[in-house]
Protein backbone atom coordinates (compact mmCIF):
# COMPACT_ATOMS: atom_id res chain seq x y z
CA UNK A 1 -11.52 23.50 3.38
CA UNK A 2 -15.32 23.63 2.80
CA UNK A 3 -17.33 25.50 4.83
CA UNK A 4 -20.01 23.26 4.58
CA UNK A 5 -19.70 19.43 4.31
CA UNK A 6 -22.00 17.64 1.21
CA UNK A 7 -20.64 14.21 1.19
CA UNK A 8 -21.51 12.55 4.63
CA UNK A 9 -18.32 10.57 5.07
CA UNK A 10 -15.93 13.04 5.30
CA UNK A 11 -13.83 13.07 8.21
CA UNK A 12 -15.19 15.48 10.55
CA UNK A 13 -11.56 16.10 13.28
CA UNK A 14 -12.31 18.45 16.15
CA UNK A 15 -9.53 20.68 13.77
CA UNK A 16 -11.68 20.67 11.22
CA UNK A 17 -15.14 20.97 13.13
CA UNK A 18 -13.23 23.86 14.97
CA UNK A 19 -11.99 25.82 11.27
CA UNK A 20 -15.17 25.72 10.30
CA UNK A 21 -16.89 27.39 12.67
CA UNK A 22 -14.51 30.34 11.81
CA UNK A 23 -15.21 33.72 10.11
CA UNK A 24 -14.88 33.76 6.36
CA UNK A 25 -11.67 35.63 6.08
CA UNK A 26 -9.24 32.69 6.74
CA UNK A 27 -9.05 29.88 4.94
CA UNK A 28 -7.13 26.34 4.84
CA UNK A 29 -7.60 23.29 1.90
CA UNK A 30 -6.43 19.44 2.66
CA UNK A 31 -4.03 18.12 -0.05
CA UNK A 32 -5.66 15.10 -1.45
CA UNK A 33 -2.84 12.96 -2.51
CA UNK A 34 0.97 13.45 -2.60
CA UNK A 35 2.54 10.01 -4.03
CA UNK A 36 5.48 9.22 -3.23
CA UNK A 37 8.29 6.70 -2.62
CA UNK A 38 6.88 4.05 -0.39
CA UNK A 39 11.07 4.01 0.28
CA UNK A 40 12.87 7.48 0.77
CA UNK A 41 9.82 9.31 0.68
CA UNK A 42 10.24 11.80 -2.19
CA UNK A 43 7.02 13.27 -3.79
CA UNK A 44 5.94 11.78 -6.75
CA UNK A 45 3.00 14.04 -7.95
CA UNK A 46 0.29 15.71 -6.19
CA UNK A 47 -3.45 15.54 -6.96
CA UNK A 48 -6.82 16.15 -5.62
CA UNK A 49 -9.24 13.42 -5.52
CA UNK A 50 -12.88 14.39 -6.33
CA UNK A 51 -16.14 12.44 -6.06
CA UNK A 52 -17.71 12.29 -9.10
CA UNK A 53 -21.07 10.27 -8.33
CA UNK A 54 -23.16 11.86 -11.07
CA UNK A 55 -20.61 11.53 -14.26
CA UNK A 56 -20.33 15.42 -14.27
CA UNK A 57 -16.47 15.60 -14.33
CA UNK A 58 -16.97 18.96 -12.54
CA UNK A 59 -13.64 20.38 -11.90
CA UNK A 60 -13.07 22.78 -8.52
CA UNK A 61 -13.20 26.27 -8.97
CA UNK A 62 -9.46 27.93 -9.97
CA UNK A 63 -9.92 29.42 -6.25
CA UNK A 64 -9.16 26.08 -5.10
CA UNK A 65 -6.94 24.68 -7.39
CA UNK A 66 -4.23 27.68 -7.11
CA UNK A 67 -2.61 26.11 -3.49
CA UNK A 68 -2.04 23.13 -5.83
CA UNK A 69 -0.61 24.36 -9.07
CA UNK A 70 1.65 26.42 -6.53
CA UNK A 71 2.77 23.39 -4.92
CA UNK A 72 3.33 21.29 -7.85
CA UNK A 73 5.30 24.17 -9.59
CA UNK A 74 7.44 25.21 -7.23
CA UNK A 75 8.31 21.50 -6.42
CA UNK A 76 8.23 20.87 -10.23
CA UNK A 77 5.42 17.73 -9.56
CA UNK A 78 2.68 16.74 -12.08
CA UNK A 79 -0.57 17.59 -10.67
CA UNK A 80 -3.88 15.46 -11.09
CA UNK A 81 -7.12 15.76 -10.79
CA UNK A 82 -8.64 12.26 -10.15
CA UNK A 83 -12.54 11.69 -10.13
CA UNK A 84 -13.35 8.67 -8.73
CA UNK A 85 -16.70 6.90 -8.98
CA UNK A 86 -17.90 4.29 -6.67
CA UNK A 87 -20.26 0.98 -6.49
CA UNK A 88 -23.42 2.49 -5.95
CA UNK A 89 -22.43 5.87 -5.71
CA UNK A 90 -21.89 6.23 -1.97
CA UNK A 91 -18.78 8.14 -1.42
CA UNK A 92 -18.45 5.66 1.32
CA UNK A 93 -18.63 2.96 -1.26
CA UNK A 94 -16.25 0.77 -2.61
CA UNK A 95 -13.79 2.24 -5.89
CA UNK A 96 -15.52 1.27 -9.34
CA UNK A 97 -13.77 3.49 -12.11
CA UNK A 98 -11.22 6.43 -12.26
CA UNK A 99 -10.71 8.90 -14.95
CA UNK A 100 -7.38 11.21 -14.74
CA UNK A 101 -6.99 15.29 -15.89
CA UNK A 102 -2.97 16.08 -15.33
CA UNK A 103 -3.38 20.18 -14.78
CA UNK A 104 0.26 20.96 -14.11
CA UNK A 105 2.96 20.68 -16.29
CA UNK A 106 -0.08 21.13 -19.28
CA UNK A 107 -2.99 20.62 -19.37
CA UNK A 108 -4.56 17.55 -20.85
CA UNK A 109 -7.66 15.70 -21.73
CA UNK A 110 -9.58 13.73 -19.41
CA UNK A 111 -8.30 9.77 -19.18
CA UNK A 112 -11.18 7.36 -18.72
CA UNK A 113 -8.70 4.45 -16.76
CA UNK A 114 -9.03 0.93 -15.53
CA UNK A 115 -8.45 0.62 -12.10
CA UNK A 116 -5.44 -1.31 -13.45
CA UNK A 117 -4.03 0.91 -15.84
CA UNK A 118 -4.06 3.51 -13.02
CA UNK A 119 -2.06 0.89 -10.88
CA UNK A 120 0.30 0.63 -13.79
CA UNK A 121 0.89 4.33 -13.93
CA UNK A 122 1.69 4.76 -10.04
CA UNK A 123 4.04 1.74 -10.16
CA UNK A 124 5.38 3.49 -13.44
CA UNK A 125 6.19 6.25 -11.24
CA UNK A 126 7.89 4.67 -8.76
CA UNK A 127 10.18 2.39 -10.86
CA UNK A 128 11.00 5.95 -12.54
CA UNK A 129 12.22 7.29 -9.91
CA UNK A 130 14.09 4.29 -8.65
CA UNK A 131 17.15 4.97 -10.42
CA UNK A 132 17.88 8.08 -8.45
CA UNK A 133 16.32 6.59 -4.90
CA UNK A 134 18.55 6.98 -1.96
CA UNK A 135 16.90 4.15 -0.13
CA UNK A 136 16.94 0.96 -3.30
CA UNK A 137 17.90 -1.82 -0.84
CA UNK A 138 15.20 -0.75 1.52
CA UNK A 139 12.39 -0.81 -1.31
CA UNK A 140 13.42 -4.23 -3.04
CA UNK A 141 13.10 -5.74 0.40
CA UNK A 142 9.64 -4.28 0.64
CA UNK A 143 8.12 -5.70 -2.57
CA UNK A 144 9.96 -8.91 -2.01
CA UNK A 145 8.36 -9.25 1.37
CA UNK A 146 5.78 -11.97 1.79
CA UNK A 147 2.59 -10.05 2.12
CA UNK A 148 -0.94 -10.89 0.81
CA UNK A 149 -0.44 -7.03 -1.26
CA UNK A 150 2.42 -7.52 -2.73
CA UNK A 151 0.69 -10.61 -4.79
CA UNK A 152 -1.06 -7.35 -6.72
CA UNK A 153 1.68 -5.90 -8.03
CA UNK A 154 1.50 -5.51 -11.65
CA UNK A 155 5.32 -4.58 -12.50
CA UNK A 156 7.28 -6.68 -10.60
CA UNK A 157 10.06 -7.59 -12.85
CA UNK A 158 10.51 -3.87 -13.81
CA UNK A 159 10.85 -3.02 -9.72
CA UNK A 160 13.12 -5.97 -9.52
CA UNK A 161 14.92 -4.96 -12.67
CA UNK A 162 15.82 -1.20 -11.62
CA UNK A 163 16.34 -1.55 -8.09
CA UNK A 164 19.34 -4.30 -8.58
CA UNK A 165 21.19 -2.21 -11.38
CA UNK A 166 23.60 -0.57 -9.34
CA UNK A 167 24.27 2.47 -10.08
């Protein structure tokens, strides 16, 4: 974790307030992101979410990447970085574009994505793991449910398509 806070809206616990008023010989990092089944629960990917108000696509020094390329390989996960830019660059502001760098299995270019197409690739994710999911009934109920959210899913008929092939 930072010892010293530059974006104003980050959440300040009394754990965190407490950590950093420690020595410099411990140390402790928050995992960003960890996707995952909104049904069983198995992790999806990992990735670590990164403020990019400037359009420097600065990446985190290898330091503080290591904790999650261990992570990701010994769980065999992709991992992401994801820099995120918002409407009018307030990291309290709302989300206005994404782009995408997967670090772990290879690394690969940065992805300039729609907010959509990023959408698309979570749901992707999701629907691939479906075949394997211990817990299908459970997640066609939940994106059949009547709920104002569920009207933005962009994949439907692929969710509904996997999760009623038994198998």
């Amino acid at each position: 974790m930072a010892r010293n806070e530059i974006y104003r809206n980050v959440l300040k616990t009394a754990y965190s307030r407490w950590h950093r008023s420690l020595h410099n010989g411990i140390s402790y990092t928050d995992i960003d992101k960890i996707a995952q089944c909104p049904s069983c629960g198995k992790a999806l990917f990992i990735a670590d979410t990164i403020f990019n108000p400037n359009d420097t696509y600065k990446t985190k020094a290898f330091y503080t990447k290591k904790v999650y390329l261990e992570i990701s390989q010994a769980l065999k996960l992709p991992y992401f970085e994801i820099y995120y830019t918002t409407v009018g660059r307030a990291d309290d502001g709302d989300l206005e574009r994404l782009s995408v760098r997967l670090i772990y299995p290879k690394t690969g270019d940065l992805r300039h994505l729609s907010l959509a197409n990023w959408q698309h690739y979570l749901e992707h994710k999701v629907i691939e793991h479906a075949p394997i999911c211990q817990s299908k009934k459970y997640l066609l109920k939940r994106i059949n449910e009547n709920d104002d959210r569920n009207k933005t899913i962009l994949n439907k008929e692929k969710y509904v398509k996997v999760l009623s092939n038994r198998s």
